[in-house]
Protein backbone atom coordinates (compact mmCIF):
# COMPACT_ATOMS: atom_id res chain seq x y z
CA UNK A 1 0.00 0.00 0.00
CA UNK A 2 1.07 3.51 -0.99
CA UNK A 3 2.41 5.25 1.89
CA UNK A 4 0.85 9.13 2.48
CA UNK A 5 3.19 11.82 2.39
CA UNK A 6 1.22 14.12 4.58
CA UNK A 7 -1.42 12.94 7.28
CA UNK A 8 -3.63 15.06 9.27
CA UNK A 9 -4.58 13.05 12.32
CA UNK A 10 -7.38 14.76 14.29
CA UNK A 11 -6.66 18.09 13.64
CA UNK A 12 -9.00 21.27 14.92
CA UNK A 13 -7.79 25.08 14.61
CA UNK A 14 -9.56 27.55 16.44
CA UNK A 15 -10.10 31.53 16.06
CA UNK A 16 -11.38 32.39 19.32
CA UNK A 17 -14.94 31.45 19.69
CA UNK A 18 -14.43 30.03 16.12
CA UNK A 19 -13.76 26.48 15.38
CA UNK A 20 -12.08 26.90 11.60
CA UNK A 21 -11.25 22.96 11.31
CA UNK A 22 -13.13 20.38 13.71
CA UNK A 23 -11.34 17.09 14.42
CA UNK A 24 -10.18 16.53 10.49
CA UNK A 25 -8.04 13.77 9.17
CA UNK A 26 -7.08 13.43 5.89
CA UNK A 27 -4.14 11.77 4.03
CA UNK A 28 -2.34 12.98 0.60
CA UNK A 29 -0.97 10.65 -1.10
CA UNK A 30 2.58 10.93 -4.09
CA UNK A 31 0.79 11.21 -8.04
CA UNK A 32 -2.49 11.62 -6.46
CA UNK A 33 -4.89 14.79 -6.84
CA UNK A 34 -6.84 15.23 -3.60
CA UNK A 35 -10.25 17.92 -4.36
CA UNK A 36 -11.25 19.95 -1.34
CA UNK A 37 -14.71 20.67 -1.90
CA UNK A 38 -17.28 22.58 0.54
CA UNK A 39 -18.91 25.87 0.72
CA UNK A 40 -17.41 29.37 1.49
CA UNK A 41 -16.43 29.47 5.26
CA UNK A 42 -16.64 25.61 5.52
CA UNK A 43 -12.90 25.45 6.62
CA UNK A 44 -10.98 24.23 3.11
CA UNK A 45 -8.63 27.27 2.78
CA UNK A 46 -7.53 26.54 6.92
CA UNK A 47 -6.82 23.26 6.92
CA UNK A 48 -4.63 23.58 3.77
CA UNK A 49 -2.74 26.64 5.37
CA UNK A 50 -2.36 24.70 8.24
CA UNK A 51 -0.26 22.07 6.26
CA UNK A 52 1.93 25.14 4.37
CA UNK A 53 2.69 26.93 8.48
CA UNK A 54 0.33 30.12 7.84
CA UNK A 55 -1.19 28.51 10.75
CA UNK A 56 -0.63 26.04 13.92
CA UNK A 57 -3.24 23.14 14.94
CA UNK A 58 -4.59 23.65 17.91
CA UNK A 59 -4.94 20.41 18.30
CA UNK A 60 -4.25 17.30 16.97
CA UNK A 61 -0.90 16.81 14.69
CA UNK A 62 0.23 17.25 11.33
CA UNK A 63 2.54 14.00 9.60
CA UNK A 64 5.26 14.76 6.86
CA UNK A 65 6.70 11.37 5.44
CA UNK A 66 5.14 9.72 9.19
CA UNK A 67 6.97 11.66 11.09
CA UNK A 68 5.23 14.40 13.18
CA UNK A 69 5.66 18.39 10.81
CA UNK A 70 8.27 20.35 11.96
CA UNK A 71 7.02 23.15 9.64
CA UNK A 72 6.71 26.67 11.64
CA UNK A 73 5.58 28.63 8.80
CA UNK A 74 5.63 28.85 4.74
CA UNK A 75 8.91 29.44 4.53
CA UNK A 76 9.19 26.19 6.44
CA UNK A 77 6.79 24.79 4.27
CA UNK A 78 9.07 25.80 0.89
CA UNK A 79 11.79 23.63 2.44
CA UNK A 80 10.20 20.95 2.94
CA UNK A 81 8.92 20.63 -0.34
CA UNK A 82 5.11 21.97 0.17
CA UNK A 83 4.09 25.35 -1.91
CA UNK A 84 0.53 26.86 -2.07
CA UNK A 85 -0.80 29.26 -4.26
CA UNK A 86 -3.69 31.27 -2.73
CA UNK A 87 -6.52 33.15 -3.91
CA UNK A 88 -4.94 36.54 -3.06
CA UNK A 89 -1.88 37.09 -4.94
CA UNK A 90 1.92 38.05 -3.62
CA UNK A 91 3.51 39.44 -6.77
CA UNK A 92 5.03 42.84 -6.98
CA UNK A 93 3.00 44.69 -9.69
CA UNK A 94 5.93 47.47 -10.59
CA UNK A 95 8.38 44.28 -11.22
CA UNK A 96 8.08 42.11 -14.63
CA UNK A 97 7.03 38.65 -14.96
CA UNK A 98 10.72 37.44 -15.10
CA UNK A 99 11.75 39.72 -11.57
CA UNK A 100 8.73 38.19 -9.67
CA UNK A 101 9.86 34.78 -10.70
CA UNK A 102 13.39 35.27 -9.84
CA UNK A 103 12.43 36.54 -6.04
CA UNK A 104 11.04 33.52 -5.73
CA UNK A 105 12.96 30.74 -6.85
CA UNK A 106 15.64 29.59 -4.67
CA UNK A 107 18.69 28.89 -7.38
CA UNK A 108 18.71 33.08 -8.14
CA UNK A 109 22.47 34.08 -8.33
CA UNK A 110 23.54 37.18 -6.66
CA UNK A 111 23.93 39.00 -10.08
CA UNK A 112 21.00 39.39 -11.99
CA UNK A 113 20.86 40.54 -15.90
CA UNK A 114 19.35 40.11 -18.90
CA UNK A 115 22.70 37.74 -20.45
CA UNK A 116 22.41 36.00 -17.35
CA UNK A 117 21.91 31.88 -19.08
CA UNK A 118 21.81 30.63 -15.35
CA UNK A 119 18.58 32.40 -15.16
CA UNK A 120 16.63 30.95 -18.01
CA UNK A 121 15.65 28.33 -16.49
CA UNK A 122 13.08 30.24 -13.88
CA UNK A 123 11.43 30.90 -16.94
CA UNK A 124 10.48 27.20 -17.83
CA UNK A 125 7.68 26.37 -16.06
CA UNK A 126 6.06 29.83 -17.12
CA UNK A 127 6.89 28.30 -21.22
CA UNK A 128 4.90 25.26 -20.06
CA UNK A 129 2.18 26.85 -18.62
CA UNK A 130 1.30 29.99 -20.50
CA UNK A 131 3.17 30.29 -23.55
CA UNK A 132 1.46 33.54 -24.62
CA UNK A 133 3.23 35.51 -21.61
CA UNK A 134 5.43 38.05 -22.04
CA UNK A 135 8.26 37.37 -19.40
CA UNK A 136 9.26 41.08 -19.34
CA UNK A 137 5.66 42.51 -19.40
CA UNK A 138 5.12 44.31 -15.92
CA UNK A 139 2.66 42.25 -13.81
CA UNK A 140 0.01 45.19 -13.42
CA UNK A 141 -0.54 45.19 -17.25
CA UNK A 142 -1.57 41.46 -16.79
CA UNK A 143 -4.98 40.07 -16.10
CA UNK A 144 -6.03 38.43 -13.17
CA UNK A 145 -5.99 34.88 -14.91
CA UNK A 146 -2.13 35.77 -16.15
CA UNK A 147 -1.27 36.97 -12.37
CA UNK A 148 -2.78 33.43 -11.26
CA UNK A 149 -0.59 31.49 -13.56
CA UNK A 150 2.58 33.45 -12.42
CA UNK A 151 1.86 32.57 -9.45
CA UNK A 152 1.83 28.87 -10.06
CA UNK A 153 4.99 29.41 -11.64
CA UNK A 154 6.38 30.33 -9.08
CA UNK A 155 4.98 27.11 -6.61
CA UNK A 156 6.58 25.24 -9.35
CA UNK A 157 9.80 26.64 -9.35
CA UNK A 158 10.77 25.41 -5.53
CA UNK A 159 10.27 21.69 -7.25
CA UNK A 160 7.51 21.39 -4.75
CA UNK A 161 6.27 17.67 -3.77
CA UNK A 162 3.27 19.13 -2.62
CA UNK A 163 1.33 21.58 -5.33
CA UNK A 164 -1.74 23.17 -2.61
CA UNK A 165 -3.98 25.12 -5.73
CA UNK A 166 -6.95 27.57 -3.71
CA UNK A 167 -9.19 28.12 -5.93
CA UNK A 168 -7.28 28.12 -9.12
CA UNK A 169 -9.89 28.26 -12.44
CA UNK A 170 -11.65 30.99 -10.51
CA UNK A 171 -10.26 33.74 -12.84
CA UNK A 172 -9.23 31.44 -15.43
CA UNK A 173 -11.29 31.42 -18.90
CA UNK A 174 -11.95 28.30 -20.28
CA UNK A 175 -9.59 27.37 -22.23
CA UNK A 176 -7.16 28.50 -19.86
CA UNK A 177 -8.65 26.41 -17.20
CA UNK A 178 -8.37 23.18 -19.64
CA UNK A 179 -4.38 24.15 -19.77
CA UNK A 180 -4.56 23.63 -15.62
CA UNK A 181 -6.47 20.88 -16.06
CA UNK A 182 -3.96 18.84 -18.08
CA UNK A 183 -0.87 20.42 -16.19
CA UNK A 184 -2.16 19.41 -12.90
CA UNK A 185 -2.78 15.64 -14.48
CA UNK A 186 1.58 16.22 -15.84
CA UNK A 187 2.45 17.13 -12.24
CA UNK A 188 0.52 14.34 -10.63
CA UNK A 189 1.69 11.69 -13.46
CA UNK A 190 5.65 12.83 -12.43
CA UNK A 191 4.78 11.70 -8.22
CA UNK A 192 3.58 15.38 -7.01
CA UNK A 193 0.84 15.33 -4.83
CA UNK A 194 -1.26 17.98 -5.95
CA UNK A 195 -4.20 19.53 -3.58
CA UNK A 196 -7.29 21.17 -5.50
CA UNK A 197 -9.65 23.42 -3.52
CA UNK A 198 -12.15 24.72 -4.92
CA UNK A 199 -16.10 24.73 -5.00
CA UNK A 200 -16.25 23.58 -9.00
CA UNK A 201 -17.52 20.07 -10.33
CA UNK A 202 -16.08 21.10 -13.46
CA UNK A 203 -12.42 21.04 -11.74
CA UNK A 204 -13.39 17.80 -10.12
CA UNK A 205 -14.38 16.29 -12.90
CA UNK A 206 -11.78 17.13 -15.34
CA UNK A 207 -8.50 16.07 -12.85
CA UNK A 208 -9.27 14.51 -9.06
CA UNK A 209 -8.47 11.01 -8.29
CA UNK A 210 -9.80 11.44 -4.67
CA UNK A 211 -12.65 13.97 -3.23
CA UNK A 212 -12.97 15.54 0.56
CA UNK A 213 -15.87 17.21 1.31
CA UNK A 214 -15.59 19.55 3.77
CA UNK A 215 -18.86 21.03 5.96
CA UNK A 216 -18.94 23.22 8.65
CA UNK A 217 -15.40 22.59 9.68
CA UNK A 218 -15.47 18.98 9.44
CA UNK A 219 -14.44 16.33 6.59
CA UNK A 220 -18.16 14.98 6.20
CA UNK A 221 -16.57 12.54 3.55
CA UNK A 222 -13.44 10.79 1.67
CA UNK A 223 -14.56 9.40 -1.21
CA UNK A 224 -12.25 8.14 -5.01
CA UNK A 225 -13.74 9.94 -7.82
CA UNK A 226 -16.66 8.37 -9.64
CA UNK A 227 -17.79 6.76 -6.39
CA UNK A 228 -20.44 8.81 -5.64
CA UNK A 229 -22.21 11.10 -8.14
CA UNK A 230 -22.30 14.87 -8.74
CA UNK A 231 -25.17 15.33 -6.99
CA UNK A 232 -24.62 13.37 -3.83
CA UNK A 233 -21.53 15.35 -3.63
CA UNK A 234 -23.08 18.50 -3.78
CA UNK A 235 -25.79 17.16 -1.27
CA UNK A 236 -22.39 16.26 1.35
CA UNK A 237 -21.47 19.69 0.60
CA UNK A 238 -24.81 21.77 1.34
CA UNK A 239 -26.41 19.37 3.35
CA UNK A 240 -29.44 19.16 0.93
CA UNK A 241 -29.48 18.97 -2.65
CA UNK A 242 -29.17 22.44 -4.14
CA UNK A 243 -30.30 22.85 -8.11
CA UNK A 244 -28.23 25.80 -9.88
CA UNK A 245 -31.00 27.41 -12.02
CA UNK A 246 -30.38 30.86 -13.17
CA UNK A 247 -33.14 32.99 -14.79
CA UNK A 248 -33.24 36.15 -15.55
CA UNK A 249 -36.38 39.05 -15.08
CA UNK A 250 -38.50 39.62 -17.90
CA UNK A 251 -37.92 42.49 -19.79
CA UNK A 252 -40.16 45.63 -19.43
CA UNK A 253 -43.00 45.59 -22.20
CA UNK A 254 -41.92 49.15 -22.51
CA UNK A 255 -38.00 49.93 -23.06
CA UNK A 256 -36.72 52.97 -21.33
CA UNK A 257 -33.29 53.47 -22.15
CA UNK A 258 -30.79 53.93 -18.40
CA UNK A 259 -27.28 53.56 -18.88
CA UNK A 260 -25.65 54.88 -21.68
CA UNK A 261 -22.04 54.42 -23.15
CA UNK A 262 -21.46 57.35 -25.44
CA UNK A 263 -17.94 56.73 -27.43
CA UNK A 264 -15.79 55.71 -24.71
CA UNK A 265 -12.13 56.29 -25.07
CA UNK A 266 -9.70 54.99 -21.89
CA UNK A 267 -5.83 54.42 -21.83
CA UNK A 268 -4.33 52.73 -19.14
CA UNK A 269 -0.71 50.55 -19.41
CA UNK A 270 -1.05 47.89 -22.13
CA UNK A 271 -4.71 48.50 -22.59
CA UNK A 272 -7.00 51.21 -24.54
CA UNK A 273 -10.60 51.78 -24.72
CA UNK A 274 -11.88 52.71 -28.06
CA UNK A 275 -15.35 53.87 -28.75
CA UNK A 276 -17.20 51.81 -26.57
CA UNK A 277 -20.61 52.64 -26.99
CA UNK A 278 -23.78 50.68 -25.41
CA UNK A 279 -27.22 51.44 -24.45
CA UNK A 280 -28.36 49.46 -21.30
CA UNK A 281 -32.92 49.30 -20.37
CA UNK A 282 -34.33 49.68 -17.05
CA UNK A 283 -34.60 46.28 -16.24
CA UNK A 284 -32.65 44.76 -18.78
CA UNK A 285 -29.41 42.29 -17.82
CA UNK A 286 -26.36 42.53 -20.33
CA UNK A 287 -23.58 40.73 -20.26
CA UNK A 288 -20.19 41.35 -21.14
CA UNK A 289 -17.74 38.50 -22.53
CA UNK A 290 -14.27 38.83 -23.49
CA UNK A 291 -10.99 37.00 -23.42
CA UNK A 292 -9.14 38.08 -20.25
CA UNK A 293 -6.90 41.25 -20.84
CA UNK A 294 -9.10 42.97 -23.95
CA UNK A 295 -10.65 45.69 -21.83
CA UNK A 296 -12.95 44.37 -19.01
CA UNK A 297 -11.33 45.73 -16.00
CA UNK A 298 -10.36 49.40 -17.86
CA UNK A 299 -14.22 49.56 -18.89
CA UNK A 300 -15.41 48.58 -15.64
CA UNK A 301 -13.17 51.62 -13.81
CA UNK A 302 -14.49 53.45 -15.80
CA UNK A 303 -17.66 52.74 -15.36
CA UNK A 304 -17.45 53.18 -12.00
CA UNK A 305 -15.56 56.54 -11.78
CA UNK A 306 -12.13 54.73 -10.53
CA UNK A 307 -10.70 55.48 -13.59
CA UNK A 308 -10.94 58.92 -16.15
CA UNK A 309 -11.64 58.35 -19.68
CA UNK A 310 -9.96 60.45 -22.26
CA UNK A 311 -13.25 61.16 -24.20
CA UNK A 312 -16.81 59.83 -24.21
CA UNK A 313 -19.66 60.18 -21.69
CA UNK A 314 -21.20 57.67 -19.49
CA UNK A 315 -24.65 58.61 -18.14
CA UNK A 316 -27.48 57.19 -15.71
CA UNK A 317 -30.89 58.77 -16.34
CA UNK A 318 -29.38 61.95 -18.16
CA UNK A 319 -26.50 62.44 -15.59
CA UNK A 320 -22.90 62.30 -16.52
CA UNK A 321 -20.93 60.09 -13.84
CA UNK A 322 -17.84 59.75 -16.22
CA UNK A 323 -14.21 61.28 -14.67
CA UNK A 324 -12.11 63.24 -16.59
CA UNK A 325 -8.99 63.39 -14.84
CA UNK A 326 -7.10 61.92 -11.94
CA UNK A 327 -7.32 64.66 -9.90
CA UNK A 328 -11.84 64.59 -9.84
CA UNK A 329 -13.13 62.58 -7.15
CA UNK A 330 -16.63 60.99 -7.42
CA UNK A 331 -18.67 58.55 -5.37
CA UNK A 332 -20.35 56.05 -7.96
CA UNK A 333 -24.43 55.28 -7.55
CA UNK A 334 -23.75 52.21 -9.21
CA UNK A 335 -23.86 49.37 -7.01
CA UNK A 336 -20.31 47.93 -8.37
CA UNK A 337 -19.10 44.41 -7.20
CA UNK A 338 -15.28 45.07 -8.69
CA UNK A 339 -12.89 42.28 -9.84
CA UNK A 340 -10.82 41.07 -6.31
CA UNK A 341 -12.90 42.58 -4.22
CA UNK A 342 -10.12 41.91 -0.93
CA UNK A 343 -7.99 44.45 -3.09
CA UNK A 344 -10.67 47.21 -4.56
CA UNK A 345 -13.54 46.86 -2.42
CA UNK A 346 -12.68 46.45 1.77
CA UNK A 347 -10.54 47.73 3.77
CA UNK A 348 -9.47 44.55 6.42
CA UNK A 349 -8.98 46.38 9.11
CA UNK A 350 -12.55 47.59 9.81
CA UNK A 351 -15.27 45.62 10.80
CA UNK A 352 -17.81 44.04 8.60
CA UNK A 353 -20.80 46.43 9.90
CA UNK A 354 -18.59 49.39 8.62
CA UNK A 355 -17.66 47.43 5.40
CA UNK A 356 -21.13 47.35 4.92
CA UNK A 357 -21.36 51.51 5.24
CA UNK A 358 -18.20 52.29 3.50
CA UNK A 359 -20.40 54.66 1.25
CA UNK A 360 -21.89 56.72 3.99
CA UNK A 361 -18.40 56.81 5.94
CA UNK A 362 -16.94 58.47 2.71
CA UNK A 363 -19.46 60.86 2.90
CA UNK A 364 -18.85 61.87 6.07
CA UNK A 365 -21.77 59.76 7.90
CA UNK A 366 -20.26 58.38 10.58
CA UNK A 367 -23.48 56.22 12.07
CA UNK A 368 -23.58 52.60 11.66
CA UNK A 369 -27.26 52.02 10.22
CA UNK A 370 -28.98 49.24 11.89
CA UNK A 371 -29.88 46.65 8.42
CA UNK A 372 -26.20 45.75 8.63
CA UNK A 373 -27.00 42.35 10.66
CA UNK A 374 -29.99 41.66 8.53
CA UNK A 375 -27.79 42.28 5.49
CA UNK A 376 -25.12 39.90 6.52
CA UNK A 377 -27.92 37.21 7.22
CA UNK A 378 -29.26 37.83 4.16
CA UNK A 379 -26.12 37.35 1.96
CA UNK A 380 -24.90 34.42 4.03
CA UNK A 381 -21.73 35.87 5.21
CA UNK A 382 -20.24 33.80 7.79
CA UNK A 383 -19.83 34.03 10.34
CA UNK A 384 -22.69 36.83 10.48
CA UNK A 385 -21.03 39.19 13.06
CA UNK A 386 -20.81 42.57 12.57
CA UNK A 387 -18.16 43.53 14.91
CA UNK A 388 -15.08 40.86 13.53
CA UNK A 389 -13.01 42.39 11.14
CA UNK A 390 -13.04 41.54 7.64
CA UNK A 391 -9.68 40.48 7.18
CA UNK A 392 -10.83 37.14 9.26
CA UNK A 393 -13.50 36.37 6.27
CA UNK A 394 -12.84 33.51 3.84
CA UNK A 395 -12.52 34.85 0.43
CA UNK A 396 -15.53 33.86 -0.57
CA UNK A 397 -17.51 35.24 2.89
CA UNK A 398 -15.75 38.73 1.30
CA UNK A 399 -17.56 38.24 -1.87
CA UNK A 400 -20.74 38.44 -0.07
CA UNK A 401 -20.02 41.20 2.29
CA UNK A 402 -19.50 43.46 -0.87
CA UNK A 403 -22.22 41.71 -2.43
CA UNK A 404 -24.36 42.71 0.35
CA UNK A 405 -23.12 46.28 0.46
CA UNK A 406 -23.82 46.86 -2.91
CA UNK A 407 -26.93 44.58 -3.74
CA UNK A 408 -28.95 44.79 -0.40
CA UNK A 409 -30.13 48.19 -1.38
CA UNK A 410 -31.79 49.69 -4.21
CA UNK A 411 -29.58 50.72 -7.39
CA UNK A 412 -30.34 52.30 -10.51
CA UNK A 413 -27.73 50.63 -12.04
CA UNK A 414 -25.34 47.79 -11.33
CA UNK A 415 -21.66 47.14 -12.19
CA UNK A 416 -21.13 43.29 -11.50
CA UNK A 417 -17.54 42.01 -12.17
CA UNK A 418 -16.98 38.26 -11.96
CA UNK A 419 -19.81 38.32 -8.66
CA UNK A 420 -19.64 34.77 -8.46
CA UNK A 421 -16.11 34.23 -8.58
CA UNK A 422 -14.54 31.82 -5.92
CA UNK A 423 -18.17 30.86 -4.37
CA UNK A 424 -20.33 28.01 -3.88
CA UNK A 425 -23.08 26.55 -5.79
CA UNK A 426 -25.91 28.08 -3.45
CA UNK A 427 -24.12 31.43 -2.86
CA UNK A 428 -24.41 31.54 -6.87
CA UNK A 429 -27.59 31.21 -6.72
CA UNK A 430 -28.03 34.13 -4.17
CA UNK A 431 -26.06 36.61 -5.78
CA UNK A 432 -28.01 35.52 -9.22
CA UNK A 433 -31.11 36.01 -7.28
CA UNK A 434 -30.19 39.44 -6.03
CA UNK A 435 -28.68 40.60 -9.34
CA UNK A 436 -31.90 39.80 -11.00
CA UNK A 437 -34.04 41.45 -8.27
CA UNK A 438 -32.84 44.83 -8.88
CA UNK A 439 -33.19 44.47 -12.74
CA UNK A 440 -36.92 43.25 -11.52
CA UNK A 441 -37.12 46.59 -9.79
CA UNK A 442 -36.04 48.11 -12.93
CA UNK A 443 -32.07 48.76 -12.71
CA UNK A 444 -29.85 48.36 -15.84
CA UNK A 445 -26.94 45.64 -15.11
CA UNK A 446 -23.70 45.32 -16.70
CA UNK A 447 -22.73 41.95 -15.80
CA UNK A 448 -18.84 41.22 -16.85
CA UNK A 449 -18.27 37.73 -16.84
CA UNK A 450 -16.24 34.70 -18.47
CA UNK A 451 -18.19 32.16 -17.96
CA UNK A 452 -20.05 31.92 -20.81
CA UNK A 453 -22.72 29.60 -20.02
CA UNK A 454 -23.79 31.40 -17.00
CA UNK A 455 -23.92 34.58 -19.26
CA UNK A 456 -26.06 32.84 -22.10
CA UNK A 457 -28.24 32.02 -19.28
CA UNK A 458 -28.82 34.92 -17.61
CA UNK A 459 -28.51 38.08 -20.09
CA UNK A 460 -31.08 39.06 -22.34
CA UNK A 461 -28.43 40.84 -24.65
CA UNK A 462 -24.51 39.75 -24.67
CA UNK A 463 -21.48 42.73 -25.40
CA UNK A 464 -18.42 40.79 -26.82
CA UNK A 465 -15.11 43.00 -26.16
CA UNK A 466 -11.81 42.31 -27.73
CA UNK A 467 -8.49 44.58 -27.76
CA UNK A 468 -10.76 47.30 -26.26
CA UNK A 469 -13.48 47.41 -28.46
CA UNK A 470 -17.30 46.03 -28.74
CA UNK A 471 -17.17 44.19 -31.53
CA UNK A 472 -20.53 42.64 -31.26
CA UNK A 473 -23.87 43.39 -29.36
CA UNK A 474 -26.11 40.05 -29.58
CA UNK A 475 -29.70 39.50 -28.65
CA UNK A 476 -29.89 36.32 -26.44
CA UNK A 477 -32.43 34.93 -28.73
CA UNK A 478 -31.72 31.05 -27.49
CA UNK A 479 -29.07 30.20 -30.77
CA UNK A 480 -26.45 31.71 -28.84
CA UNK A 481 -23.59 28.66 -27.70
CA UNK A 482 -20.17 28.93 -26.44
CA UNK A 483 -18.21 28.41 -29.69
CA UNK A 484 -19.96 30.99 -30.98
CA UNK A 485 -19.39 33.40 -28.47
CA UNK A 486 -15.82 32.01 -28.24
CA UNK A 487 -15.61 32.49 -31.75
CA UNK A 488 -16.88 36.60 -31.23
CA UNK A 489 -14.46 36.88 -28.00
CA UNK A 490 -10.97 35.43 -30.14
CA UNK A 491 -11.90 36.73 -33.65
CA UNK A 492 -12.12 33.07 -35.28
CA UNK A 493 -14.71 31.38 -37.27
CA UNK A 494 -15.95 28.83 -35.22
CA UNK A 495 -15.86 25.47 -36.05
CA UNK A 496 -18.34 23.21 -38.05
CA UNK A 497 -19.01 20.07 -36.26
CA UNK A 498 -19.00 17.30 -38.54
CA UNK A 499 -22.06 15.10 -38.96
């Protein structure tokens, strides 16, 4: 029998009053690829981090090789052969691909230059991986899929025997996510245990040998893949058997015209806006596809005042809300859900109640409303208390605390950026819910998005951008598929299936 190469024997961590990880054990076996699966807050990211030294047990005890860990912390962890990517990134943005990758790897001579041959082999990996990046573009002018694979990279690099993934295809487009897919499969086929958490059955599906569900703290179940079925896993997960249905409002029988995009023109490192124009209906939904890096993010600052545009208007029911320079401050009505919203849209070090009022402390409003605990019920953010600060949250419990802030009141419009990114099956169906509720109520939604089956399913009309233009506007008249929008999003004919 296969001997595991790490072994979590009975293993709790506790935050206080907050039991993270309840009694777990769990082994990882060499070649193997071990899926984490369980809803936001349910204790996947923990246990993990207590294998790579962020954290300690607080009970129990941790096995490396069968012998009890003597890792203190990730650098530690490194050493002894386990990396971990996480959901929020580490790279310097200022430094280029190649720099960030260098920091990093362990073989990095004293004297670094371009002539350097010693040095092209940090660069491997990357070649492997993601052939179409630039390894002296500057890592702000990539997207957030690019950062993600960078970061792998860089796991890779330290010749890790244990690969820890959080979350990986969460930013990742589709085709980008098949890459992973058959990468992680290479790593596993060379001996490297490889952990995947995440809360997609696609990712299960495509590249686990072995599933854990986690609920609630505990491993409810430790099962090989194919064992049990998709939905008994998601019923192990939830605790009942959640259906992901996603429907959006009817349109108004009567189109009044919202949101308009008037000739948008936007620079920003790497990327321009040109000429985006788009009218968006009180109550209508429309999505926005694109190939990571052609414009999303620049748009959506835009959109949402962050950013000024060169030229071009953007108004909501006659008034202008567009920025002209960097030196104009405004304070968006839009009810914006940004890309990353640990990086653009909290500040950690305040509690979740003032998270929640954020807008009103900008203004100057100092009171903290009382709807804030019925808000956090509401949006399932655990745990629900409105005094902890909201660097303790889960990533995906921070999804919903913005999602809460800026869905659990009435907007005229709404700005949604990847909303569902790095959250559960029934916390995508809450969000979906709420999104669709205020187009009900007669906002116009932008929804940005690269999942493209969730967009054909929930947009009346879908935007394709590409190298900073619209280059198509499509009614969702049910002949809309993937490789056509594919097709739209990459600029290629798409393909004829043979009979």
């Amino acid at each position: 029998m296969q001997k595991a190469i790490a072994c979590f024997e009975n293993v709790t961590r506790r935050f206080g009053d907050l039991i993270a990880v309840n009694d777990a054990n769990l082994e990882i076996f060499p070649g193997e690829v071990t899926a984490i699966l369980g809803e936001n807050g349910a204790g996947k990211s923990t246990l993990m981090k207590l294998l790579y030294g962020v954290h300690l047990p607080s009970s129990g005890r941790i096995l490396i090789n069968g012998e009890p860990s003597a890792i203190t912390g990730p650098a530690d962890a490194m050493i002894n052969g386990v990396g971990m990517v996480f959901q929020n990134f580490s790279l310097l943005s200022a430094l280029t691909v190649r720099d960030n990758l260098l920091l990093a790897w362990p073989k990095t001579p004293y004297w670094v230059s371009e002539n350097n041959k010693g040095t092209k082999e940090v660069l491997a990996n990357l070649t492997r991986l993601a052939p179409h990046i630039n390894p002296h573009s500057k890592v702000s002018n990539l997207s957030v899929g690019e950062q993600q694979l960078v970061e792998l990279c860089k796991v890779l690099n330290i010749s890790a025997r244990i690969v820890i993934l959080d979350e990986p295809t969460s930013v990742l487009t589709p085709a980008e996510s098949r890459r992973l897919h058959g990468f992680i499969r290479q790593l596993a086929d060379e001996g490297v245990s490889v952990v995947l958490i995440t809360h997609k059955l696609a990712d299960v599906e495509a590249c686990a040998d072995r599933i854990a569900v986690m609920r609630k703290g505990q491993i409810v179940d430790v099962s090989p893949r194919g064992q049990k079925s998709m939905s008994e896993i998601v019923t192990l997960m939830m605790g009942s058997d959640v259906k992901r249905e996603i429907s959006p409002p009817a349109l108004p029988k009567k189109r009044v015209e919202k949101l308009f995009l008037n000739k948008i023109c936007a620079t920003a490192p790497g990327m321009s806006l040109k000429d985006i124009s788009l009218s968006i209906a009180a109550g209508e939904v429309v999505g926005l596809a694109g190939v990571a890096g052609n414009g999303q993010a620049l748009l959506a600052e835009v959109l949402a005042g962050i950013h000024p545009a060169t030229s071009g208007d953007v108004a909501l029911d006659g008034i202008s809300l567009i920025r002209r320079n960097q030196m104009e401050t405004l304070a968006t009505p839009l009810g914006y859900i940004p890309e990353l919203p640990r990086k653009n849209a909290v500040v950690e070090n305040m509690t979740l109640a003032k998270n929640l009022n954020l807008r009103a402390l900008a203004s100057g409003k100092a009171d903290v409303n009382n709807e804030v605990q019925d808000l956090l019920t509401r949006f399932h953010v655990n745990p629900p208390e409105i005094d902890r600060y909201a660097s303790t949250l889960s990533g995906g419990n921070l999804q919903k605390l913005v999602s809460a802030r800026e869905l659990g009141r009435p907007r005229a419009a709404i700005l949604a950026c990847y909303p569902t990114m790095g959250l559960d099956i029934s916390a995508i169906q809450m969000i979906y819910r709420e999104i669709f509720a205020q187009a009900e109520a007669g906002a116009a939604v932008l929804w940005i998005s690269e999942d493209l089956d969730d967009l054909i399913a929930g947009s009346h009309r879908i935007a394709i951008i590409r190298d900073g233009q619209l280059v198509a506007v499509k009614d969702n008249d049910g002949k809309l598929n993937r490789d056509t929008l594919g097709a739209m999003m990459t600029g290629l004919k798409p393909e004829r299936k043979v009979a």
